[in-house]
C-alpha atoms as a PDB file:
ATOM      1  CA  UNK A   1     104.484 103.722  81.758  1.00  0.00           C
ATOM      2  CA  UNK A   2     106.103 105.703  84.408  1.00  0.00           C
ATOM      3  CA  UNK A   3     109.831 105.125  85.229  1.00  0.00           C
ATOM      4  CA  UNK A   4     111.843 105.791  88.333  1.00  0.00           C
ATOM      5  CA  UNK A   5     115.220 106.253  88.504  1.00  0.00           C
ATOM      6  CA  UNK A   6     117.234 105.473  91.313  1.00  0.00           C
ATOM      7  CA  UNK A   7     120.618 106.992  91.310  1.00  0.00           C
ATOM      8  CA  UNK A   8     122.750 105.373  94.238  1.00  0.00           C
ATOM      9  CA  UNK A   9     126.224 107.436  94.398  1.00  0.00           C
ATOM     10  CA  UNK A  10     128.189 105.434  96.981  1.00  0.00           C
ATOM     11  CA  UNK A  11     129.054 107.709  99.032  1.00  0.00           C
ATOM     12  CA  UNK A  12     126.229 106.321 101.567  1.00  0.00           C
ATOM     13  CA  UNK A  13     124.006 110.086 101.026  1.00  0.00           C
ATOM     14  CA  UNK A  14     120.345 109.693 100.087  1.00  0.00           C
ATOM     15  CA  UNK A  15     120.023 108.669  96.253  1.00  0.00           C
ATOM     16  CA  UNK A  16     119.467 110.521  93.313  1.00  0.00           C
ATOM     17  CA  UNK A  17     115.542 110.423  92.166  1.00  0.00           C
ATOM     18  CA  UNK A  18     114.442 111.155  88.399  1.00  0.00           C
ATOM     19  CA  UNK A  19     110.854 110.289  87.434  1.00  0.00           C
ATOM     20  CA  UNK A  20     109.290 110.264  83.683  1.00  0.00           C
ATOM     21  CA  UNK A  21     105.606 110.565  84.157  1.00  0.00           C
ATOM     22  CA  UNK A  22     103.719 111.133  87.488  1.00  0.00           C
ATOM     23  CA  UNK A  23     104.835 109.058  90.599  1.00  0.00           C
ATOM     24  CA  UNK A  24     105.170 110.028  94.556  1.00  0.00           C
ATOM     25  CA  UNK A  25     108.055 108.104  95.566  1.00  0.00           C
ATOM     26  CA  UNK A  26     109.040 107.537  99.839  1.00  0.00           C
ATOM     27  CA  UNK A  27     111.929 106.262 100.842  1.00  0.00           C
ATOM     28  CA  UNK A  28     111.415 104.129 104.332  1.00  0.00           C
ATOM     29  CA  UNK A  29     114.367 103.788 106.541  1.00  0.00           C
ATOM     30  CA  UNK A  30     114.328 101.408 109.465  1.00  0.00           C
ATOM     31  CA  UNK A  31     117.544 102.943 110.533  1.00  0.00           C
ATOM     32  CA  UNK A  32     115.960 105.810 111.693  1.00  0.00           C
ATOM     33  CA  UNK A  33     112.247 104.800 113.481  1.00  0.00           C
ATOM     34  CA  UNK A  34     111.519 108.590 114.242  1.00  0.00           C
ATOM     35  CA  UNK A  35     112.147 109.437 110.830  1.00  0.00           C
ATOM     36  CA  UNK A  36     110.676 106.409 108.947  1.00  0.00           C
ATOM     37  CA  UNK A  37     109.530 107.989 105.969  1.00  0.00           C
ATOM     38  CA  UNK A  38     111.249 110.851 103.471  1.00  0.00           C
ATOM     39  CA  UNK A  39     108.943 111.413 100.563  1.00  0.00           C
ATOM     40  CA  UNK A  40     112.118 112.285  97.471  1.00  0.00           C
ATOM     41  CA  UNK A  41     112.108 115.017  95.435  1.00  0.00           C
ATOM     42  CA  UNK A  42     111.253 114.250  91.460  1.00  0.00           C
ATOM     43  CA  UNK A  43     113.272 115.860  88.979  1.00  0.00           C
ATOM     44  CA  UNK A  44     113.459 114.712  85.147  1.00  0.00           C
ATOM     45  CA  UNK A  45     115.949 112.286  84.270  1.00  0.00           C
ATOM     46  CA  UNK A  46     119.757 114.501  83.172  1.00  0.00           C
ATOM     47  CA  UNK A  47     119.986 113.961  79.840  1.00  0.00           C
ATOM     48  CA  UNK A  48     123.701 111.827  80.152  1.00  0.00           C
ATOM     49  CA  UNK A  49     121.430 109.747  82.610  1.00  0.00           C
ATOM     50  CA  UNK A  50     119.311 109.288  80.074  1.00  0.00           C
ATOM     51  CA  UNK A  51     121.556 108.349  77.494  1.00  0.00           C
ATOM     52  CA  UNK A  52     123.416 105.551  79.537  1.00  0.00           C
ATOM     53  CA  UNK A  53     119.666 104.227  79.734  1.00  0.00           C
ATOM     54  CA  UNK A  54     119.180 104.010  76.100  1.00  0.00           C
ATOM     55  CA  UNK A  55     122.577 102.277  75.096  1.00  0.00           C
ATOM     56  CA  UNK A  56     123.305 100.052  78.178  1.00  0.00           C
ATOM     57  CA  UNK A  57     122.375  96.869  79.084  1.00  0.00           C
ATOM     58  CA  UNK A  58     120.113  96.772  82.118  1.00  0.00           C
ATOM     59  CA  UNK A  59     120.341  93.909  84.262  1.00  0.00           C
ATOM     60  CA  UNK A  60     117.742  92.136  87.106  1.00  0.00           C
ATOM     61  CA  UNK A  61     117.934  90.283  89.542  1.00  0.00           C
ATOM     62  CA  UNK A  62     119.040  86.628  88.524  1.00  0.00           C
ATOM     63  CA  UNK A  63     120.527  87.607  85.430  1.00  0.00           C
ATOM     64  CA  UNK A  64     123.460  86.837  86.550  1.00  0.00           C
ATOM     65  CA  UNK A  65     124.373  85.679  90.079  1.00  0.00           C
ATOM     66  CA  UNK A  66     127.786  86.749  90.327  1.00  0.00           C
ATOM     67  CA  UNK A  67     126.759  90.709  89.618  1.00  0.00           C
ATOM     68  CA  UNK A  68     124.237  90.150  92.231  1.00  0.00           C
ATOM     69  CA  UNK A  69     126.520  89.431  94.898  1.00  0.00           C
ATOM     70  CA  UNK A  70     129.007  91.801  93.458  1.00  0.00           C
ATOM     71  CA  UNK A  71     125.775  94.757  94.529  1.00  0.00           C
ATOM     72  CA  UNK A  72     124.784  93.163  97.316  1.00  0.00           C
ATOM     73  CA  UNK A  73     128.539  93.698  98.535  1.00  0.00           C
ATOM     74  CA  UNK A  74     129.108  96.865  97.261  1.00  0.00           C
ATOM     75  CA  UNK A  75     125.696  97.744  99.653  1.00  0.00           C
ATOM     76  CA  UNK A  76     127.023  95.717 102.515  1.00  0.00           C
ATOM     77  CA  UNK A  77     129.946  97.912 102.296  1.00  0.00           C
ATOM     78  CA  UNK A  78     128.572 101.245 101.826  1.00  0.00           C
ATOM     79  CA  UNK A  79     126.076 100.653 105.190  1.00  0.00           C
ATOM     80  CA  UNK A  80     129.046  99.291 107.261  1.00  0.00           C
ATOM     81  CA  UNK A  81     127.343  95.797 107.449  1.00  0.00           C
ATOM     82  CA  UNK A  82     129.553  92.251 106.687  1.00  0.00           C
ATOM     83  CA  UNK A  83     128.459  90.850 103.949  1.00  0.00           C
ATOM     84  CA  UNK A  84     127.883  87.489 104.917  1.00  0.00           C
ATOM     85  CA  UNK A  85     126.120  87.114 108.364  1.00  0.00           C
ATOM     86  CA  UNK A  86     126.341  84.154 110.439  1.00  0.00           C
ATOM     87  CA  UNK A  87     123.299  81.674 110.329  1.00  0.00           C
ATOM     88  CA  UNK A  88     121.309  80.904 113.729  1.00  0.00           C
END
């Protein structure tokens, strides 16, 4: 199986990309329609990376609702946006 890892730093730059195996991974922005699509570069996962992986827990979505909105915050914060947005 071929993993991707997506770093996300918070400091709002592009994220980190590690790959084990073969995979061409794009990043599409709507943000910016001229320049929709940024193919990442793959580098190998750093070996602290790595070992986080192997002894922590790794969540998904609906594990547990209260980390999800915890992320989707922490995102809402790092792209300027509110995060809750009024209903029409």
């Amino acid at each position: 199986m071929t993993r991707v890892i997506i770093h996300l730093q918070g400091d709002g730059s592009l994220p980190d990309v590690y790959v084990e195996g073969d995979a061409e991974v794009i990043w599409v922005s709507d943000m910016t329609p001229d320049d929709r699509f940024f193919r990442m570069s793959n580098r190998p996962i750093p070996d602290d990376l790595a070992a986080d992986l192997r002894n922590g827990p790794i969540s998904q979505a609906g594990d547990d609702p209260a980390k999800d909105v915890r992320a989707h915050t922490a995102l809402a914060e790092m792209n300027g946006e509110p995060h809750l947005k009024p209903v029409d």
